[in-house]
C-alpha atoms as a PDB file:
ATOM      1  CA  UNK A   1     162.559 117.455 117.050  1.00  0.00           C
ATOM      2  CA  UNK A   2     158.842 117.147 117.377  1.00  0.00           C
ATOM      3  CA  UNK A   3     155.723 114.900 117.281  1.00  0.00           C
ATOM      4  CA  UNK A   4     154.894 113.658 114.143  1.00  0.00           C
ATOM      5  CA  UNK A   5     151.844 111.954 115.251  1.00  0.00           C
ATOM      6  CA  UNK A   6     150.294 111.945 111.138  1.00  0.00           C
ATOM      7  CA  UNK A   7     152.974 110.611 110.104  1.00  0.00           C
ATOM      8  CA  UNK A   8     153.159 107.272 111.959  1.00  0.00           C
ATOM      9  CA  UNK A   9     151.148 104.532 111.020  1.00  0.00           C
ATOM     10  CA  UNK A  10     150.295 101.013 112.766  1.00  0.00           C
ATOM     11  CA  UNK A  11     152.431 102.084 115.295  1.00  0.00           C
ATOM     12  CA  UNK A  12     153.163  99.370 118.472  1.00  0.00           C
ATOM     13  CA  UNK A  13     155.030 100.057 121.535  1.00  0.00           C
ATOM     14  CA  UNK A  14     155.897  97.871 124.117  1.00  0.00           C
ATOM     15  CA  UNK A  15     156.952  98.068 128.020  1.00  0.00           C
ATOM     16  CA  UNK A  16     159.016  94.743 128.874  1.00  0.00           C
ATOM     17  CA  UNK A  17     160.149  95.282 133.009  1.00  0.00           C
ATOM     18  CA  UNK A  18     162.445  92.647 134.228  1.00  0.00           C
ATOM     19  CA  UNK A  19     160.373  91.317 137.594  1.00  0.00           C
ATOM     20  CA  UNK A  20     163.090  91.209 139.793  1.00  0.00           C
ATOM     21  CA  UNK A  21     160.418  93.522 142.133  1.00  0.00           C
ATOM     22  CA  UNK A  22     157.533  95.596 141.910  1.00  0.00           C
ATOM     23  CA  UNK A  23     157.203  98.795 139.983  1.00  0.00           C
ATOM     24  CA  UNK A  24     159.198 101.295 141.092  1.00  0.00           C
ATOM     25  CA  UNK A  25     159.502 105.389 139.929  1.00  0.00           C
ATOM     26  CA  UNK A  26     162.381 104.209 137.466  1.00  0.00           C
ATOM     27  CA  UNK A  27     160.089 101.514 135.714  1.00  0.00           C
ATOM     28  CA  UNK A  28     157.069 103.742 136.273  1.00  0.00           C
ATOM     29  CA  UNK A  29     159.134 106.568 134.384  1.00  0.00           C
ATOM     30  CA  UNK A  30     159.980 103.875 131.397  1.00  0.00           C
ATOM     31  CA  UNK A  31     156.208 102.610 131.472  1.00  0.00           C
ATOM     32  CA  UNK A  32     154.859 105.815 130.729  1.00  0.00           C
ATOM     33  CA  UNK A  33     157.295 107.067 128.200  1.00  0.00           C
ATOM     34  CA  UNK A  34     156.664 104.142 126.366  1.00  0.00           C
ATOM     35  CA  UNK A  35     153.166 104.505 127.058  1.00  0.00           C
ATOM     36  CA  UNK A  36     152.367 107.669 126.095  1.00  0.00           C
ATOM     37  CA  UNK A  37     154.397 107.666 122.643  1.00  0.00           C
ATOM     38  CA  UNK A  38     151.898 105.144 121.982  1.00  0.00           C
ATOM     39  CA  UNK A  39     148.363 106.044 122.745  1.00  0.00           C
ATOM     40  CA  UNK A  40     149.808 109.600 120.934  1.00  0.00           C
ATOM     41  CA  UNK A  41     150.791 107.932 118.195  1.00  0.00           C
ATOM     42  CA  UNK A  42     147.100 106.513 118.159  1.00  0.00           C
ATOM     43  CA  UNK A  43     149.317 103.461 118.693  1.00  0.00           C
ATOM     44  CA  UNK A  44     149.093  99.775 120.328  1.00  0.00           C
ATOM     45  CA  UNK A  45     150.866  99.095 123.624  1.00  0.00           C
ATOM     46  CA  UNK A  46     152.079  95.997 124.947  1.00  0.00           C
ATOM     47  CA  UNK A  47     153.564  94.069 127.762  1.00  0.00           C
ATOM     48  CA  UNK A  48     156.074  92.028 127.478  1.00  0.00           C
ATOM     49  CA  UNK A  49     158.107  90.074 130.804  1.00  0.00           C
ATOM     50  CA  UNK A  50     161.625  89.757 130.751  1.00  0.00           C
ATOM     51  CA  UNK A  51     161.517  86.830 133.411  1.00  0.00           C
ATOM     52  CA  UNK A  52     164.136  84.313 131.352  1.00  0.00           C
ATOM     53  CA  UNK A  53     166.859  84.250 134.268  1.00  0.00           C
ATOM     54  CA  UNK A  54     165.410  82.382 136.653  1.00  0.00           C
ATOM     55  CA  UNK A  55     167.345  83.528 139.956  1.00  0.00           C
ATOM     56  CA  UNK A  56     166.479  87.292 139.261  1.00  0.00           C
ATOM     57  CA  UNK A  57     162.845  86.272 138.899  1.00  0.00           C
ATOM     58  CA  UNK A  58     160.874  86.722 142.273  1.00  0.00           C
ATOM     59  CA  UNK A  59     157.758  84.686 142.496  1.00  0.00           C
ATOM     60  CA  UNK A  60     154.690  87.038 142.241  1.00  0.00           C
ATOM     61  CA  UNK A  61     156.179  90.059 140.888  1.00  0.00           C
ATOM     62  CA  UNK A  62     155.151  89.592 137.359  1.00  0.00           C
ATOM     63  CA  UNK A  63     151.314  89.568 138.900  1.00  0.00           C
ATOM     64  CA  UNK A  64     152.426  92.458 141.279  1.00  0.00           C
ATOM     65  CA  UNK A  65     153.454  94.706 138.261  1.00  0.00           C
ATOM     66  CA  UNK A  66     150.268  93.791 136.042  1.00  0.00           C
ATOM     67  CA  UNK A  67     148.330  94.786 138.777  1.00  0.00           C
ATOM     68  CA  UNK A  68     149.926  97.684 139.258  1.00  0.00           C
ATOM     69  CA  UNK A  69     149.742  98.780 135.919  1.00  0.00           C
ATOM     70  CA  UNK A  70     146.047  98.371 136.028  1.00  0.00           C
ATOM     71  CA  UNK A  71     145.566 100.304 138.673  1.00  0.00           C
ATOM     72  CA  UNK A  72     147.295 103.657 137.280  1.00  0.00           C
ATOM     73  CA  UNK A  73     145.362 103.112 134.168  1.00  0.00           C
ATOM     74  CA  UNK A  74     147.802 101.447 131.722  1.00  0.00           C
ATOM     75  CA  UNK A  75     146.079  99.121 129.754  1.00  0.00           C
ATOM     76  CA  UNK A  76     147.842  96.756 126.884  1.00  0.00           C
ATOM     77  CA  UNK A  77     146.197  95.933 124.081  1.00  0.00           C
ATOM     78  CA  UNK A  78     147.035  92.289 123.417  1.00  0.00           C
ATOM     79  CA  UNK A  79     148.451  89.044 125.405  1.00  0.00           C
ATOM     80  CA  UNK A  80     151.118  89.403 127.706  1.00  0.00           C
ATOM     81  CA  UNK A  81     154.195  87.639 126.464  1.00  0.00           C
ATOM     82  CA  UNK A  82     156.216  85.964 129.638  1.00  0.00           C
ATOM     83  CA  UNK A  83     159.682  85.264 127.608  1.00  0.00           C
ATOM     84  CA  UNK A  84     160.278  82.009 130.072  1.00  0.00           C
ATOM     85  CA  UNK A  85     157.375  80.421 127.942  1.00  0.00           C
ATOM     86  CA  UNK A  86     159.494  81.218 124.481  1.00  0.00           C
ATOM     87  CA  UNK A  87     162.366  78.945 124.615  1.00  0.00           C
ATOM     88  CA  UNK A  88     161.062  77.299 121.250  1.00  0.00           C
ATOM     89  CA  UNK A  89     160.914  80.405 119.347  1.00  0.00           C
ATOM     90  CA  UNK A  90     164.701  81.556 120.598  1.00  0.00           C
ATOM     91  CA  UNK A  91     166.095  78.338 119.831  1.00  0.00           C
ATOM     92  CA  UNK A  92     164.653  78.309 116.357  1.00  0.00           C
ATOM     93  CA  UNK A  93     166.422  81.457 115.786  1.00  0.00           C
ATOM     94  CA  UNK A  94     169.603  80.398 117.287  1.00  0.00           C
ATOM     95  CA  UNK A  95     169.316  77.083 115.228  1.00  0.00           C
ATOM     96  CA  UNK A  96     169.029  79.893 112.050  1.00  0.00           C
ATOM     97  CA  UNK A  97     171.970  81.347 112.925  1.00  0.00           C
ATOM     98  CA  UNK A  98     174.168  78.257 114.182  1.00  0.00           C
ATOM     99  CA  UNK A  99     173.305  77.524 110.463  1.00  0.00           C
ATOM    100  CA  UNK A 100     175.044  80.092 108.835  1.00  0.00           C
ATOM    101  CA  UNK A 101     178.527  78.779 110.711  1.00  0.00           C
ATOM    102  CA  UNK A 102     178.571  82.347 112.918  1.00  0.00           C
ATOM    103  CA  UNK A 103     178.073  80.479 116.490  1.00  0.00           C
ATOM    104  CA  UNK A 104     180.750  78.804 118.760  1.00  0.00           C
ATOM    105  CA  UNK A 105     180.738  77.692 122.036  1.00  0.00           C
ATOM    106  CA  UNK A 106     183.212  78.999 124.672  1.00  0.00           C
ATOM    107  CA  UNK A 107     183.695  77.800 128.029  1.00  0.00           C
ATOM    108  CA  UNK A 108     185.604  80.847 129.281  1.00  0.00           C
ATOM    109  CA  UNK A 109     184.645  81.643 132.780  1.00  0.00           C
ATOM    110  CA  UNK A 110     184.054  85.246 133.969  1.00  0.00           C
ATOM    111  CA  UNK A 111     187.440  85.549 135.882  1.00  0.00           C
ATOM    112  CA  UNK A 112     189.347  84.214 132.850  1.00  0.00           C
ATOM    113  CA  UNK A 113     187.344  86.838 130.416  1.00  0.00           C
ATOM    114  CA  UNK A 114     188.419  89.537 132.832  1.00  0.00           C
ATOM    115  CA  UNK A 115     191.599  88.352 133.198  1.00  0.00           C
ATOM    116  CA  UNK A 116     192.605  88.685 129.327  1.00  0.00           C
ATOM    117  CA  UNK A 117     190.161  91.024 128.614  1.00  0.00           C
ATOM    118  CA  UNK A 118     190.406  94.888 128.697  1.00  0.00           C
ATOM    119  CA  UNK A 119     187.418  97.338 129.513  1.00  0.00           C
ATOM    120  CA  UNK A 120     184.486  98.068 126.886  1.00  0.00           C
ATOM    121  CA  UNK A 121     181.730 100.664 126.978  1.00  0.00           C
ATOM    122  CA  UNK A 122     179.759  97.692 128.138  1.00  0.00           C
ATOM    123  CA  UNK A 123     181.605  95.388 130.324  1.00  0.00           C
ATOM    124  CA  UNK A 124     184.494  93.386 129.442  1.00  0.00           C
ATOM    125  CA  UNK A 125     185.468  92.626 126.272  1.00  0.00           C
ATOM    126  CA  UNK A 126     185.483  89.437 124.769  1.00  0.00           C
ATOM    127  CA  UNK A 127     189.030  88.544 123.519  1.00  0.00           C
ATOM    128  CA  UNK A 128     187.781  85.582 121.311  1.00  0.00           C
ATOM    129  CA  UNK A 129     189.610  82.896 123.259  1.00  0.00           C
ATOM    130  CA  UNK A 130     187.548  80.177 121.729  1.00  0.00           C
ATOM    131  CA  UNK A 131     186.498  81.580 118.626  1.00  0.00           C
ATOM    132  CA  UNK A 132     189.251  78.833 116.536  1.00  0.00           C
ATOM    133  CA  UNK A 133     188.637  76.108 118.606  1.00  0.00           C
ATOM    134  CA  UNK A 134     187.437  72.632 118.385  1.00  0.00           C
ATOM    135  CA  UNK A 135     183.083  73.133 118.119  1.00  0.00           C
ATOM    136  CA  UNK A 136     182.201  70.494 120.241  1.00  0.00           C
ATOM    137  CA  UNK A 137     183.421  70.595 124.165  1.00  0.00           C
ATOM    138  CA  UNK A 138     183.006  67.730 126.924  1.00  0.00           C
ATOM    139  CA  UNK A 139     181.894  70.515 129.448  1.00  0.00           C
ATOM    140  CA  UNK A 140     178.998  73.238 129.762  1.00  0.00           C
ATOM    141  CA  UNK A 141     179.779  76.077 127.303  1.00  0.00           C
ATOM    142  CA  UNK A 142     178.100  79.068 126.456  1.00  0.00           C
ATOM    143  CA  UNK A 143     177.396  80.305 122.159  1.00  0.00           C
ATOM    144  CA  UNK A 144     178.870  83.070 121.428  1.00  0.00           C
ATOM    145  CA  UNK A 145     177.924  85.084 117.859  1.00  0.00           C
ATOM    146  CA  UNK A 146     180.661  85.979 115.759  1.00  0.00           C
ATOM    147  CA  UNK A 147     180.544  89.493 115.390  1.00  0.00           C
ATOM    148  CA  UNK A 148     182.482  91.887 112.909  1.00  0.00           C
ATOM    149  CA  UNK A 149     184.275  94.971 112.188  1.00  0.00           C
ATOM    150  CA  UNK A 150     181.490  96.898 110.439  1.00  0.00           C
ATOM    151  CA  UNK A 151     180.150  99.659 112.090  1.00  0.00           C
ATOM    152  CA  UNK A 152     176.629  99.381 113.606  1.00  0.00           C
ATOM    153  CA  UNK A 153     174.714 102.835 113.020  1.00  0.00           C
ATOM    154  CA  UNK A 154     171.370 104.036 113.749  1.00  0.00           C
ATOM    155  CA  UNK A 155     169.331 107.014 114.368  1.00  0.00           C
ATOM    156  CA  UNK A 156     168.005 107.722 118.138  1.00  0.00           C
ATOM    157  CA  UNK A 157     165.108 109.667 118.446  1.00  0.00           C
ATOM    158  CA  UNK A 158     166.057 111.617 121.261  1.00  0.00           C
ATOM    159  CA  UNK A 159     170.338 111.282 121.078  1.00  0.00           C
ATOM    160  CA  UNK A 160     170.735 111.692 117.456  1.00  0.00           C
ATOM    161  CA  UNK A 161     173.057 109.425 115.212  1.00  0.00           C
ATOM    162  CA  UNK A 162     174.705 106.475 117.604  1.00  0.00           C
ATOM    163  CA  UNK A 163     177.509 104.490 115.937  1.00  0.00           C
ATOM    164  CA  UNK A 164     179.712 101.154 117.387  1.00  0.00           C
ATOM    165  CA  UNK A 165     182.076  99.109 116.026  1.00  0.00           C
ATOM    166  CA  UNK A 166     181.076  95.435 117.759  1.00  0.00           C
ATOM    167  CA  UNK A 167     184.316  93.534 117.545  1.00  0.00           C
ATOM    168  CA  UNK A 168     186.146  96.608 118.867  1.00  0.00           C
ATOM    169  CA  UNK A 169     183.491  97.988 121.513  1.00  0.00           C
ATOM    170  CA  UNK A 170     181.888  95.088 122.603  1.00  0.00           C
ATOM    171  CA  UNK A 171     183.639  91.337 121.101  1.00  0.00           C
ATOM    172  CA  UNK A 172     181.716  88.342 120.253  1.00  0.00           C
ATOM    173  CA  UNK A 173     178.894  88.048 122.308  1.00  0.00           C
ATOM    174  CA  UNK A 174     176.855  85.421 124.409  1.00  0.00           C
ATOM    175  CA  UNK A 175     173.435  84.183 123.123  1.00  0.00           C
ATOM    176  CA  UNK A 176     172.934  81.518 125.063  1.00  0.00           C
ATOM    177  CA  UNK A 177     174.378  80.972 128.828  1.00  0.00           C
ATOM    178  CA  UNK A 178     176.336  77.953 130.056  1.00  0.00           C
ATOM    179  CA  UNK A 179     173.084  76.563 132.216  1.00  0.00           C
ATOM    180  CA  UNK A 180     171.392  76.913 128.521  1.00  0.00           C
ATOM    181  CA  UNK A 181     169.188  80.138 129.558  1.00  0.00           C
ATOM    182  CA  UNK A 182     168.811  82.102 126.674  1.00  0.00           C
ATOM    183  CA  UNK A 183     170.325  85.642 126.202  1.00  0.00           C
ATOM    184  CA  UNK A 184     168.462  89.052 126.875  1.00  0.00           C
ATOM    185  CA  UNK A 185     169.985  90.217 123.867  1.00  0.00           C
ATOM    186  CA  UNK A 186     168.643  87.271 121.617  1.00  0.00           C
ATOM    187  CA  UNK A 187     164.974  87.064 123.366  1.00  0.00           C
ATOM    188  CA  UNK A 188     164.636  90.677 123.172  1.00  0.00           C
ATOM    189  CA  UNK A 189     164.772  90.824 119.258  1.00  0.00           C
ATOM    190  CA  UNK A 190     162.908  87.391 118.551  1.00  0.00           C
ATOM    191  CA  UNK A 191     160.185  89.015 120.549  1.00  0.00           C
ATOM    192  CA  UNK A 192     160.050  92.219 118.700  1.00  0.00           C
ATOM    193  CA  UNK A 193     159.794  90.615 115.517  1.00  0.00           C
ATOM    194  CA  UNK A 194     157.108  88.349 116.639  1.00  0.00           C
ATOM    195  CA  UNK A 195     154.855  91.010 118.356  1.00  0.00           C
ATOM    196  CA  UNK A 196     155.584  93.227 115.338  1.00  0.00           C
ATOM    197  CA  UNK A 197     156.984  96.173 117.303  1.00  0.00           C
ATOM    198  CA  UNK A 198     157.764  99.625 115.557  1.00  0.00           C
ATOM    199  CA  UNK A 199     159.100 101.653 118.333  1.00  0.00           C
ATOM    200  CA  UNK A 200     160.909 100.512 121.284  1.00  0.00           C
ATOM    201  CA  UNK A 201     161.148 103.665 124.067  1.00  0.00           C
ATOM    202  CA  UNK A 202     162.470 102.557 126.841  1.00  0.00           C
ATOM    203  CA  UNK A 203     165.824 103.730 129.517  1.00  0.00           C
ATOM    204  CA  UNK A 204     169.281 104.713 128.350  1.00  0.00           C
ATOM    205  CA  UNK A 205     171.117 102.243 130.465  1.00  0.00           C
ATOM    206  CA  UNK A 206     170.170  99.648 127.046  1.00  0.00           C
ATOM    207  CA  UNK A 207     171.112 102.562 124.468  1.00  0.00           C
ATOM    208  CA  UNK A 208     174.764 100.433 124.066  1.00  0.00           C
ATOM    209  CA  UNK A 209     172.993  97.035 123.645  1.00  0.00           C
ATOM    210  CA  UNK A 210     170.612  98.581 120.443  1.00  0.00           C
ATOM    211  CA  UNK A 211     173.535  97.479 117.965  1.00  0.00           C
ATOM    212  CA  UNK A 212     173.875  94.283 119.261  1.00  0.00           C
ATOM    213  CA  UNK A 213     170.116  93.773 118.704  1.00  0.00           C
ATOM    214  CA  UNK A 214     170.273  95.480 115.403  1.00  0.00           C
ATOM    215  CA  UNK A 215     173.107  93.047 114.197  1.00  0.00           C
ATOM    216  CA  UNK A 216     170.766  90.244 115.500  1.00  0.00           C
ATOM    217  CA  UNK A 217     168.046  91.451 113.461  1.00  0.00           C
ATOM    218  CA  UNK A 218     169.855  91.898 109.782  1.00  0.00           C
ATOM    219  CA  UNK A 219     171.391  88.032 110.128  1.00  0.00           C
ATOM    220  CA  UNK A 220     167.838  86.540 111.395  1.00  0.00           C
ATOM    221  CA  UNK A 221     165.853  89.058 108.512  1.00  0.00           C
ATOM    222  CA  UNK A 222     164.169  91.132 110.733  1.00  0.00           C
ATOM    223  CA  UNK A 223     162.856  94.522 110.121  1.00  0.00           C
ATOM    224  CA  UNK A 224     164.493  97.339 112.626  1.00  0.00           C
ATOM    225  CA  UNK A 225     162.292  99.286 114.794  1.00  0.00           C
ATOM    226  CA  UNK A 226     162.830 102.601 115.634  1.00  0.00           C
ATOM    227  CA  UNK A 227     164.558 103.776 118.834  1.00  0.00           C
ATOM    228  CA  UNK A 228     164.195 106.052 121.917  1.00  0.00           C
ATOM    229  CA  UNK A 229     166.463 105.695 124.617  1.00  0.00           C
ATOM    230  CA  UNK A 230     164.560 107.620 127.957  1.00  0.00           C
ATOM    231  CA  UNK A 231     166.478 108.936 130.895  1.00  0.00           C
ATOM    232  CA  UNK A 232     167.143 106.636 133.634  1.00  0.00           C
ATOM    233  CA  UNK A 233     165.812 108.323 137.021  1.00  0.00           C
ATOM    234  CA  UNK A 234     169.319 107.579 139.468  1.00  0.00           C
ATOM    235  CA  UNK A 235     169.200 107.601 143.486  1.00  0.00           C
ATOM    236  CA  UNK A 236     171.530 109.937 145.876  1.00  0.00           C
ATOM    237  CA  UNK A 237     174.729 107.709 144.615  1.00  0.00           C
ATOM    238  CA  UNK A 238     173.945 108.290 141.058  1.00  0.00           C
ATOM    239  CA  UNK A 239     172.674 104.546 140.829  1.00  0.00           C
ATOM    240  CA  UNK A 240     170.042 103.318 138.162  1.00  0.00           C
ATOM    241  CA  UNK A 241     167.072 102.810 140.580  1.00  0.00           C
ATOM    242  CA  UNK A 242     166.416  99.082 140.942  1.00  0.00           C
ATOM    243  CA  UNK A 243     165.406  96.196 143.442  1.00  0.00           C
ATOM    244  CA  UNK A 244     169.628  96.403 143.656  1.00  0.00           C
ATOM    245  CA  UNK A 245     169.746  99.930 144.794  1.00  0.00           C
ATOM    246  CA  UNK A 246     166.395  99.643 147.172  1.00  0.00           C
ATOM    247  CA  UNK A 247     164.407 101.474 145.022  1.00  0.00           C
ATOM    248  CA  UNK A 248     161.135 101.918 146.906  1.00  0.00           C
ATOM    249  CA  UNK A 249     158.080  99.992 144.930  1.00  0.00           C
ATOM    250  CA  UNK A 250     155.100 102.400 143.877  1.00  0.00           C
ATOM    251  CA  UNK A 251     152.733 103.395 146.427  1.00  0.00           C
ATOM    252  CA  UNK A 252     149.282 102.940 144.820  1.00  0.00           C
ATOM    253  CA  UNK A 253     147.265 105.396 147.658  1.00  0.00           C
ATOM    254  CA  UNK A 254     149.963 108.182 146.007  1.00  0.00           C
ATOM    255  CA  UNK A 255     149.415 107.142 142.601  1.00  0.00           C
ATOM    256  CA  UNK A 256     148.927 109.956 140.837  1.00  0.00           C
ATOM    257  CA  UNK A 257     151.199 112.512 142.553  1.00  0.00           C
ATOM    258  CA  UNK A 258     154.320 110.073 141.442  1.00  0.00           C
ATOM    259  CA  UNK A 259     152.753 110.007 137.893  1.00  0.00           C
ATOM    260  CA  UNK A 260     153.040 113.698 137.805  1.00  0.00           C
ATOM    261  CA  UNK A 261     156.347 113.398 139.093  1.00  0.00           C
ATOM    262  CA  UNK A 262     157.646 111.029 136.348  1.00  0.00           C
ATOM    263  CA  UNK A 263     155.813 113.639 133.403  1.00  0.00           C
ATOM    264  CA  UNK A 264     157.973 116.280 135.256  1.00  0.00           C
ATOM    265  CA  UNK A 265     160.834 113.918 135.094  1.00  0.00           C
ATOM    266  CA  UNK A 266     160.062 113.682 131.285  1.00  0.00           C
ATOM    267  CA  UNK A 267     160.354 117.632 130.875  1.00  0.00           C
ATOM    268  CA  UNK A 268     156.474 117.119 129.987  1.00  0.00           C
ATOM    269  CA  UNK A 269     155.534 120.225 132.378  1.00  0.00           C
ATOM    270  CA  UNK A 270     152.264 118.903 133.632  1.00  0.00           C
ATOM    271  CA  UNK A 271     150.106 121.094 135.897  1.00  0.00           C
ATOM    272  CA  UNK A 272     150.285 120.794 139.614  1.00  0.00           C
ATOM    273  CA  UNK A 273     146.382 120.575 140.081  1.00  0.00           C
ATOM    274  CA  UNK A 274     146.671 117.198 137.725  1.00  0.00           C
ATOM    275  CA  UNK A 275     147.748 115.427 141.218  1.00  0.00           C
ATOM    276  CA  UNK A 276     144.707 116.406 142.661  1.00  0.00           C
ATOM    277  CA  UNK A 277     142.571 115.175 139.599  1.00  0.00           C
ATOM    278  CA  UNK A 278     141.681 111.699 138.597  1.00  0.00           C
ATOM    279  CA  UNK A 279     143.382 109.044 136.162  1.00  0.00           C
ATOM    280  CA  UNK A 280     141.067 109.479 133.035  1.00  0.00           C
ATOM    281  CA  UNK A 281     142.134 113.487 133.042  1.00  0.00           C
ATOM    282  CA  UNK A 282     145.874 112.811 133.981  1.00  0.00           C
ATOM    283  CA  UNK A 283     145.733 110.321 130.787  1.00  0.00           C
ATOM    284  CA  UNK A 284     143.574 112.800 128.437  1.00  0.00           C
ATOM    285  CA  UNK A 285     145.958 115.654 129.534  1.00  0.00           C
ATOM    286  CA  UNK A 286     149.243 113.370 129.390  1.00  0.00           C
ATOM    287  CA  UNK A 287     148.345 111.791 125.931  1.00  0.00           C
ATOM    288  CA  UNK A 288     147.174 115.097 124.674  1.00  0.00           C
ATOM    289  CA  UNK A 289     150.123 117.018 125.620  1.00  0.00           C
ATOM    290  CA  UNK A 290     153.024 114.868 125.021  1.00  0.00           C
ATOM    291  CA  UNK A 291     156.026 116.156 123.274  1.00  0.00           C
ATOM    292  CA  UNK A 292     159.665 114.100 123.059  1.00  0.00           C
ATOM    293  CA  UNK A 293     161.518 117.644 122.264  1.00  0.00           C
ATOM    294  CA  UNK A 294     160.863 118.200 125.964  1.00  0.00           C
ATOM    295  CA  UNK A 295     162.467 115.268 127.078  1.00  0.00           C
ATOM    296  CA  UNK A 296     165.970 115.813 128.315  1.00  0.00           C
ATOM    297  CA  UNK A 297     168.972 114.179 127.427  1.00  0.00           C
ATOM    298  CA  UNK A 298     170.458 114.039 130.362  1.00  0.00           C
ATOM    299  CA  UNK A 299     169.474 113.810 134.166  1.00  0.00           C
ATOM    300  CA  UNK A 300     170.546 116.238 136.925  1.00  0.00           C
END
């Protein structure tokens, strides 16, 4: 597997953090993968915040990781997109697909899910308990999309050929919550159509949510990017690192020796003197020198 930088044209990336909390080395690690297949790529970059549930959004941090960004040199080349100002565009698409007869609403509640329910590579698995019943319900219900027993299949760029079945592996899943707050797997795919993405790079830990979003994307008509799932950088525990896990935000007087640290992380092999340098050389190396058959697979 190698760069095929030629070969790519009109290329756009995108980084989309969640801002639950300020950058940390795990989002710092998916910002520059992303980043970096980009600007080699002679590519567009943009940002993109996932800030549509409300209680895991804390007040500033969307401003906190901009800044951030800025400040280690990451610069986007159009508008950000906050996803809490899109609730038009997802309904629009949900209206497309209530259309075509595949929603339903359930009012299962999590206990009763996992109480009839057996374990999927992704959670619980939805039995279908409302999938035949009456459409309209006197009580707050989520919509659930009908899924199917064709297989979903697509090519990673770094894990090779990934296949799932979505009735088996995952059931019929949500697209729009109870309290009416729009799914992360719905958002994520309006979005990418509308911001015209071609390559999505980002962590592993949403490598078993791509078919979901590529099933999303043949019933709304949307063209499929292509995919690479990163490594996830894990604490002591073997945790993802996140505001959950205390992950400790990045420390902008050490800037560049934890950018180093995330191209080592990436199997990029970066010089030890880059540290000591400034951002426009860690950028001309880092851009110049970026390979994805470097990048492991796995994580010790």
């Amino acid at each position: 597997m190698t760069n095929t930088q030629s070969s790519i044209l009109n290329y756009r990336g995108r980084f989309a953090p969640s801002p639950s909390g300020p950058l940390h080395f795990g989002s710092l690690v998916a910002a520059i993968g992303s980043y970096l297949d980009a600007k080699y790529n002679n590519g567009q970059w943009l940002v993109r915040m996932e800030d549509l549930d409300p209680p895991r959004t804390v007040q500033g941090a969307s401003r906190d990781i901009l800044m951030s960004l800025e400040k280690l040199g990451m610069e986007w080349d159009e508008e950000v997109f906050f996803q809490s100002q899109r609730n038009q565009a997802y309904q629009l698409a949900l209206s497309n697909l209530d259309q075509k007869g595949i929603l339903y609403p359930c009012t299962c509640s999590r206990r009763e899910i996992a109480d009839s329910s057996i374990a999927g590579i992704s959670g619980s698995i939805y039995p279908g308990t409302c999938r035949n019943k009456l459409s309209h319900v006197d009580r707050p219900a989520a919509l659930r999309l009908r899924t199917n027993h064709h297989t979903i299949a697509f090519k990673d760029a770094l894990r090779g050929l990934v296949c799932q079945q979505l009735e088996h592996d995952i059931g019929d899943f949500v697209l729009r919550r109870a309290d009416n707050v729009y799914a992360y797997q719905l958002a994520v795919v309006v979005d990418d159509a509308q911001q015209n993405i071609t390559h999505v790079v980002r962590g592993t830990d949403l490598l078993d949510s791509t078919p979901r979003q590529i099933y999303l994307q043949r019933l709304l008509g949307y063209t499929t990017p292509s995919y690479m799932h990163l490594p996830v950088v894990t604490n002591a525990q073997g945790e993802k690192l996140s505001k959950q896990t205390h992950a400790a935000p990045i420390d902008p007087s050490n800037a560049l020796s934890q950018m180093v640290a995330a191209l080592e992380f990436l199997g990029q092999n970066p010089p030890k003197e880059l540290a000591d340098d400034n951002l426009a050389t860690f950028w001309q190396w880092a851009i110049k020198n970026w390979r994805i058959d470097k990048i492991p697979t796995t994580q010790e």
